[in-house]
N, C-alpha and C. Protein backbone atom coordinates (compact mmCIF):
# COMPACT_ATOMS: atom_id res chain seq x y z
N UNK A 1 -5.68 -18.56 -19.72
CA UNK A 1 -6.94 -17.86 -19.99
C UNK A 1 -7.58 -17.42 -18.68
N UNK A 2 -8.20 -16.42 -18.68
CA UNK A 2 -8.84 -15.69 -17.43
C UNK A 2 -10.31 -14.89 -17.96
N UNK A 3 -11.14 -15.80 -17.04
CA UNK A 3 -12.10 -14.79 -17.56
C UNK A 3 -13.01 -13.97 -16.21
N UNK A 4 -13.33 -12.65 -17.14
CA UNK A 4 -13.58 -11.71 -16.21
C UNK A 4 -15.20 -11.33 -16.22
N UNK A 5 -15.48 -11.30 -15.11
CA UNK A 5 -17.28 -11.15 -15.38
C UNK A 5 -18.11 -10.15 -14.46
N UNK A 6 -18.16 -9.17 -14.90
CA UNK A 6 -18.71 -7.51 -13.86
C UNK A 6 -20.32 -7.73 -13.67
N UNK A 7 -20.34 -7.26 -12.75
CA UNK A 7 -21.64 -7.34 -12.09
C UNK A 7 -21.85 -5.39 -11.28
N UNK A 8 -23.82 -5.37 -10.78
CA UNK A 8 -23.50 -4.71 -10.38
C UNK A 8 -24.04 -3.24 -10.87
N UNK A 9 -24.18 -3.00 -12.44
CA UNK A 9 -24.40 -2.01 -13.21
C UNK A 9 -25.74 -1.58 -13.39
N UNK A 10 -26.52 -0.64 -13.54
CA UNK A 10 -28.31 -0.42 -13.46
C UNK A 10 -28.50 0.90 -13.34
N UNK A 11 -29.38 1.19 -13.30
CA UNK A 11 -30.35 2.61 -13.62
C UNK A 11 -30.30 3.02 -11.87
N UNK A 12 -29.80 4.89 -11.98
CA UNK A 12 -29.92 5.24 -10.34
C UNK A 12 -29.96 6.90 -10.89
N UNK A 13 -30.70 7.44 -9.96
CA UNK A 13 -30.49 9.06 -10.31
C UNK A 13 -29.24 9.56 -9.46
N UNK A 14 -29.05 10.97 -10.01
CA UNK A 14 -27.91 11.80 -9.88
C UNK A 14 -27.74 11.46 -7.94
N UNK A 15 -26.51 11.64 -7.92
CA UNK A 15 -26.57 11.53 -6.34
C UNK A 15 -26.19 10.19 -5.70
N UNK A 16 -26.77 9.65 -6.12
CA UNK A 16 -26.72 7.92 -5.85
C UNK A 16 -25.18 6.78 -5.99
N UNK A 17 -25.85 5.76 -5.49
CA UNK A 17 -24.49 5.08 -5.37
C UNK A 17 -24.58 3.56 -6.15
N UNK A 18 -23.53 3.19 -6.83
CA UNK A 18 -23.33 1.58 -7.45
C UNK A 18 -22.30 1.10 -6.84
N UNK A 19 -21.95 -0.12 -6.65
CA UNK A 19 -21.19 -0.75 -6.46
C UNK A 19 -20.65 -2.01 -7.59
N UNK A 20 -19.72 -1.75 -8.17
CA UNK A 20 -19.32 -2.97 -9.32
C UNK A 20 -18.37 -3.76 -8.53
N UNK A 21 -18.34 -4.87 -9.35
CA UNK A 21 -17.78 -6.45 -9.38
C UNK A 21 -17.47 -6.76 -10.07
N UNK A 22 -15.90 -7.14 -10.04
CA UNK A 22 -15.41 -8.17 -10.96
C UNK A 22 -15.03 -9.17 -10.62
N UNK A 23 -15.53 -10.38 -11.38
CA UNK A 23 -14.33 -11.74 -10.58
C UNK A 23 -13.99 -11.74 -11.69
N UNK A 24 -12.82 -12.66 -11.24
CA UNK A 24 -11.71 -13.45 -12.05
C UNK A 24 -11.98 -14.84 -12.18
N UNK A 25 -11.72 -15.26 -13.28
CA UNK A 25 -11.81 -16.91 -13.17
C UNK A 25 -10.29 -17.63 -12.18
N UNK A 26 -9.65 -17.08 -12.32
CA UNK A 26 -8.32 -17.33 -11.57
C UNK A 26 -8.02 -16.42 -10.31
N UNK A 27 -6.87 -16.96 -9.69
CA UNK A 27 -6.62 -16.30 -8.42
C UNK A 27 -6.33 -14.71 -8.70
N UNK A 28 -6.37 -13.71 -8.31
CA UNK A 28 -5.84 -12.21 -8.37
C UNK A 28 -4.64 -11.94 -7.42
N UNK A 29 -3.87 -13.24 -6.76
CA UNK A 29 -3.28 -12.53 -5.75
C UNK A 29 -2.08 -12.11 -6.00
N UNK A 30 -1.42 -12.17 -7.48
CA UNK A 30 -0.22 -12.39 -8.08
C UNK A 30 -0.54 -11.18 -8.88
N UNK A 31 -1.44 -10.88 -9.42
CA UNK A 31 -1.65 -9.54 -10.40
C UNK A 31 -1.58 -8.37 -10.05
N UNK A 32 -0.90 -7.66 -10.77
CA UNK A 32 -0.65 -6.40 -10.13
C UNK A 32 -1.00 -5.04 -10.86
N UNK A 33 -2.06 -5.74 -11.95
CA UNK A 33 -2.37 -4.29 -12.77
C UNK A 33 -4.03 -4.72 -13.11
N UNK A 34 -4.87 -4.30 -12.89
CA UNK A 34 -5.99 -4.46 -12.74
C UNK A 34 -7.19 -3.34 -11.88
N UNK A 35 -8.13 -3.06 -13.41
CA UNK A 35 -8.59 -1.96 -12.93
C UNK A 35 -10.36 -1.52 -13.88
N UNK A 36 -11.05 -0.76 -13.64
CA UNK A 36 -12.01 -0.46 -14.47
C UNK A 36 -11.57 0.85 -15.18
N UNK A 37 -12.37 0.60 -16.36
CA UNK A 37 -12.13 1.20 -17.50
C UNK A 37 -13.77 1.61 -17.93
N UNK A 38 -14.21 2.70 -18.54
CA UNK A 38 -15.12 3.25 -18.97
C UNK A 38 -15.08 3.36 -20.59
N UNK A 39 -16.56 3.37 -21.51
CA UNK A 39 -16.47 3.62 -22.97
C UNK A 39 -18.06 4.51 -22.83
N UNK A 40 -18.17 5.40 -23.53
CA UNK A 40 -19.13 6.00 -24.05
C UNK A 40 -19.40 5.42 -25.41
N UNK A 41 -20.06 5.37 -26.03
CA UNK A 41 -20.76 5.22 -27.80
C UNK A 41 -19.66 6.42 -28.55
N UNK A 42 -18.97 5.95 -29.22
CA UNK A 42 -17.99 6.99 -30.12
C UNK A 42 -17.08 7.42 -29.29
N UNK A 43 -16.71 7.38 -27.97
CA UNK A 43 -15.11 7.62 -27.48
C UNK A 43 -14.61 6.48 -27.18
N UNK A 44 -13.32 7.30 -27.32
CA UNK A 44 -12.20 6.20 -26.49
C UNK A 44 -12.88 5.48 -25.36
N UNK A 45 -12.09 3.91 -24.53
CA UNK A 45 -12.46 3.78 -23.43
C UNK A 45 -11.55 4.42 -22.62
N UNK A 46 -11.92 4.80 -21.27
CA UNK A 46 -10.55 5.65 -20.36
C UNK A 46 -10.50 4.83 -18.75
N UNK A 47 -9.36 4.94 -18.63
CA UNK A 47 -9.22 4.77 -17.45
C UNK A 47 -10.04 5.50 -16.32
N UNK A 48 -10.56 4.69 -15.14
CA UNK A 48 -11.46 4.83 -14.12
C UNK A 48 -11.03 4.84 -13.01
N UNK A 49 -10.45 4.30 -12.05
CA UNK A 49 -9.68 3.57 -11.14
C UNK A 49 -9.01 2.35 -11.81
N UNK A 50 -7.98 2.13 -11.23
CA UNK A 50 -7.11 0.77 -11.20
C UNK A 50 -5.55 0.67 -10.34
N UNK A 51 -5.44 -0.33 -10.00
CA UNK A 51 -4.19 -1.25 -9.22
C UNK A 51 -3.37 -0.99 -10.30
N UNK A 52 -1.69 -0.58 -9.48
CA UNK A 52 -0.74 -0.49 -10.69
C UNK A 52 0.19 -1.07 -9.44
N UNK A 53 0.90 -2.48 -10.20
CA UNK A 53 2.27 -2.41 -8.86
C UNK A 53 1.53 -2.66 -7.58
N UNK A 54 0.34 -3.68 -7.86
CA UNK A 54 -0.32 -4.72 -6.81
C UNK A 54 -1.05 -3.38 -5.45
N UNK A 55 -0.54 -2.44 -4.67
CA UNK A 55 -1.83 -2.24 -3.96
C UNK A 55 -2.13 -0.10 -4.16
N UNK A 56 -1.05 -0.23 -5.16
CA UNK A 56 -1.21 1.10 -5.58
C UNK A 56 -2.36 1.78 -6.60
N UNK A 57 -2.89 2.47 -5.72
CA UNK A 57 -4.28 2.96 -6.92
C UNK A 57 -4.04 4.07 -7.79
N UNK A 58 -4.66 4.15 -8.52
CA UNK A 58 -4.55 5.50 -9.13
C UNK A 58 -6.28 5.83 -9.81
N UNK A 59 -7.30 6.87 -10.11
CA UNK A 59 -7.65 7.62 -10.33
C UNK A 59 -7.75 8.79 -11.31
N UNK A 60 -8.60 8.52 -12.30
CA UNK A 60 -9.20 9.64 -12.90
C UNK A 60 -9.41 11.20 -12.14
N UNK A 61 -9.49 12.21 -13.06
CA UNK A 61 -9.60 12.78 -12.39
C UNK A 61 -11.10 13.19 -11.85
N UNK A 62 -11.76 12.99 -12.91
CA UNK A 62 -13.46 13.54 -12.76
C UNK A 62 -13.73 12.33 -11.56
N UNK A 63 -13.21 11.30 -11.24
CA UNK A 63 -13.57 10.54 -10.58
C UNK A 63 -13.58 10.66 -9.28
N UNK A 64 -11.94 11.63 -8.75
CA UNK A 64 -11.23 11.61 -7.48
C UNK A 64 -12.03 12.04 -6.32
N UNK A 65 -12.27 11.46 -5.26
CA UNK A 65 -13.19 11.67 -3.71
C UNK A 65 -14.78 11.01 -4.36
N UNK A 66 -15.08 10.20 -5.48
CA UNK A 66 -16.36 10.01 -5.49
C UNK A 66 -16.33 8.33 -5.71
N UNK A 67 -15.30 7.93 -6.48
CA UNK A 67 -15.28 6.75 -6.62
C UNK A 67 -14.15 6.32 -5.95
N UNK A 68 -14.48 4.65 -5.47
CA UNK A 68 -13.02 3.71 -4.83
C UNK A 68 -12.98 2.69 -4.97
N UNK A 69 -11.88 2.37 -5.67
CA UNK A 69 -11.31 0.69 -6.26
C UNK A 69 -10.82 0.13 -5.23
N UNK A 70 -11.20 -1.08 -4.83
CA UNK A 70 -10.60 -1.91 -4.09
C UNK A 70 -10.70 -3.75 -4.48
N UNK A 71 -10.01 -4.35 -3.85
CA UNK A 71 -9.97 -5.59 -4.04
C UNK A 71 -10.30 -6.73 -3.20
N UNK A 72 -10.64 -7.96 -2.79
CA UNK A 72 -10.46 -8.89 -2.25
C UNK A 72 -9.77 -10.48 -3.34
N UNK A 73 -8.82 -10.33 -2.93
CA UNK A 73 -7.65 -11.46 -3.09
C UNK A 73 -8.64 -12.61 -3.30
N UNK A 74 -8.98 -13.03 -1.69
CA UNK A 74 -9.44 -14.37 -1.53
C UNK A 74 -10.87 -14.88 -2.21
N UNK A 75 -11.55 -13.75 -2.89
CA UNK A 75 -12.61 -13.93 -3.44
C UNK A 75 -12.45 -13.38 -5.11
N UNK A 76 -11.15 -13.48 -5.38
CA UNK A 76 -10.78 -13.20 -7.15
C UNK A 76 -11.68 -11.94 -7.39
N UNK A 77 -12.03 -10.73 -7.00
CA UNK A 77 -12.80 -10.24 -7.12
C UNK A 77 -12.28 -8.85 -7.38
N UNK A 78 -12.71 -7.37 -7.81
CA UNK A 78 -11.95 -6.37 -7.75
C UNK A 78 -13.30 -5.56 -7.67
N UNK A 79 -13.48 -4.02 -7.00
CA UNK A 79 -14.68 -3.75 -6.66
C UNK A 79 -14.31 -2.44 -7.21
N UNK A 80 -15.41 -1.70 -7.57
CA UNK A 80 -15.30 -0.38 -7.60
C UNK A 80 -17.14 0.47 -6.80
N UNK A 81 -16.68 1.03 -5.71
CA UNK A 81 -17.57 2.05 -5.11
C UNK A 81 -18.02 3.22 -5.92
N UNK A 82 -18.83 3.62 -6.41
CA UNK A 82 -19.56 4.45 -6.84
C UNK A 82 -20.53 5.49 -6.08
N UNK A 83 -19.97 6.79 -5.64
CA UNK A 83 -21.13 7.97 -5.14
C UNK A 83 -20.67 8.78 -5.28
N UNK A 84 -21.90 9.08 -5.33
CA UNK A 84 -22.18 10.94 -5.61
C UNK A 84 -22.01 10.76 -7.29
N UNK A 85 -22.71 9.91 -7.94
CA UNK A 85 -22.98 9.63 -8.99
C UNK A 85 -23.85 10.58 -9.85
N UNK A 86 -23.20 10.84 -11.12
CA UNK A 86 -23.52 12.19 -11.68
C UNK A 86 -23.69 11.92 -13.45
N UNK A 87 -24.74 12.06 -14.07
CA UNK A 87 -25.21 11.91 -15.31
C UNK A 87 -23.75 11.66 -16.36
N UNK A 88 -22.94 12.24 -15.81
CA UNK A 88 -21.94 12.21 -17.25
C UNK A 88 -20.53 10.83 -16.69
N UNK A 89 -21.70 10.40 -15.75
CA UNK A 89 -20.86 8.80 -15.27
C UNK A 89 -21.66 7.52 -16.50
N UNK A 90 -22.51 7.98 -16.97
CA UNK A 90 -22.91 7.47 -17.72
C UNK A 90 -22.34 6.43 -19.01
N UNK A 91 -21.99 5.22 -18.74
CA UNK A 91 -21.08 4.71 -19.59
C UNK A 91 -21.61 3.15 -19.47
N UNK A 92 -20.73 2.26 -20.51
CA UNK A 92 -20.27 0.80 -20.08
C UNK A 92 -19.31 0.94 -19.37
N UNK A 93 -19.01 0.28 -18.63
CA UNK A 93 -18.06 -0.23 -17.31
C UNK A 93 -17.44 -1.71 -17.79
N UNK A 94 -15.92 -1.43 -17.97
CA UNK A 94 -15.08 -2.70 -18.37
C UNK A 94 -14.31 -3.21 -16.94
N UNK A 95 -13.98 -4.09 -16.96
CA UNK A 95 -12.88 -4.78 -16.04
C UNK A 95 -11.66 -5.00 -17.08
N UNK A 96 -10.81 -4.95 -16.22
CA UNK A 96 -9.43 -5.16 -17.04
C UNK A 96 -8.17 -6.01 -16.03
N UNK A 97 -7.63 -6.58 -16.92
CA UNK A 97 -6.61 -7.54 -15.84
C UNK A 97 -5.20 -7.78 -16.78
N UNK A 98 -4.55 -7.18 -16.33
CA UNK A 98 -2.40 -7.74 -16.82
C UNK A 98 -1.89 -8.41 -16.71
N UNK A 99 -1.75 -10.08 -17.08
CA UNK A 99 -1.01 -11.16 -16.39
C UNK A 99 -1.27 -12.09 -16.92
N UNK A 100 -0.42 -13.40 -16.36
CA UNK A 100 -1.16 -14.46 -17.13
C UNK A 100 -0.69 -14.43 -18.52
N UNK A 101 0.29 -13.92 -18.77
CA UNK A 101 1.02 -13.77 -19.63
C UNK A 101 0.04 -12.87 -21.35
N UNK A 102 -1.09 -12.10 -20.62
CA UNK A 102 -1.83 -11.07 -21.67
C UNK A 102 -2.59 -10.36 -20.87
N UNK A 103 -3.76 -9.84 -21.77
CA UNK A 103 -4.82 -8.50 -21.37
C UNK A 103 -5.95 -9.26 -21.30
N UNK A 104 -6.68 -8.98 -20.47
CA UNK A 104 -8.43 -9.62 -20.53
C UNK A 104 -9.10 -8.51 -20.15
N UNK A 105 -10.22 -8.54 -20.78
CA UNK A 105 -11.39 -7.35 -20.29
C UNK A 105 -12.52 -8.54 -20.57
N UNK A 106 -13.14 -8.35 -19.32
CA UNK A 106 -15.12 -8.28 -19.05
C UNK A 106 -15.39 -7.74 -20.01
N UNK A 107 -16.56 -8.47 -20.39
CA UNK A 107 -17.98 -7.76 -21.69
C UNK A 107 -18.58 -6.56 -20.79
N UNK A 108 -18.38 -6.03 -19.63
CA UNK A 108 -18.71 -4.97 -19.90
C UNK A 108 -20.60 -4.90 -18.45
N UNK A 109 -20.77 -3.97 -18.13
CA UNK A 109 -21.68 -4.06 -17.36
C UNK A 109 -22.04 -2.00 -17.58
N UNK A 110 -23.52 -1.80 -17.90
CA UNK A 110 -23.77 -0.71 -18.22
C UNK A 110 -24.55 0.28 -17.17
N UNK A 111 -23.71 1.38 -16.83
CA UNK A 111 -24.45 2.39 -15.50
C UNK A 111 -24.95 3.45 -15.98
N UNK A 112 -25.96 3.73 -15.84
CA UNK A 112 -26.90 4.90 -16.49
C UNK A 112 -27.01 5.61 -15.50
N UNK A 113 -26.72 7.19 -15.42
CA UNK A 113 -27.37 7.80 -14.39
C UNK A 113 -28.10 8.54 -15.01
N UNK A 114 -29.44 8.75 -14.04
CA UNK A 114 -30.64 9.85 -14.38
C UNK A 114 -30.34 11.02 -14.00
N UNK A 115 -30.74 12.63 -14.41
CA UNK A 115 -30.70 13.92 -13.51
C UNK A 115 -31.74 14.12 -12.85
């Protein structure tokens, strides 16, 4: 079992910057697929940034040059940078993790942007 807990999420106008958090209840240094995930009210959730194959990122596209996933190992933690933050970033924000022999997602942490 692994549990995942995002931090980090809040009210900012257009332009602006968040920084999210995820820890892990367990170590991350073995995982190699782990990443944030976005849901609007009535869509799908979609991929945001995430680790594929431990230090390889990959990227959305509405996302690319504004947001950056990164990690620290030693603090179970997985980060995502947020700027140049723009109204239709507007979502819940999931964490997601592959291993451990299943899937875990965070309840979730909610970023509102203003125009």
């Amino acid at each position: 079992q692994v549990q995942l807990v995002e931090s980090g999420g809040g009210l900012v106008q257009a332009g602006g910057s968040l920084r999210l958090s995820c820890v892990a209840s367990r170590s991350i240094s073995s995982i190699n697929v782990m990443g944030w995930y976005r849901q609007i009210p009535g869509r799908q959730r979609e991929l945001v940034a995430g680790f594929t194959r431990g230090s390889y990122t990959s990227y959305a596209d509405s996302v690319k040059g504004r947001f950056t996933i990164s990690r620290d190992n030693a603090k179970n933690t997985v980060y995502l940078q947020m700027n140049n933050l723009k109204p239709e970033d507007t979502a819940v924000y999931y964490c997601k993790l592959v291993g451990f022999g299943s899937t875990y997602w965070g309840s979730g942490t909610q970023v509102t942007i203003s125009s």
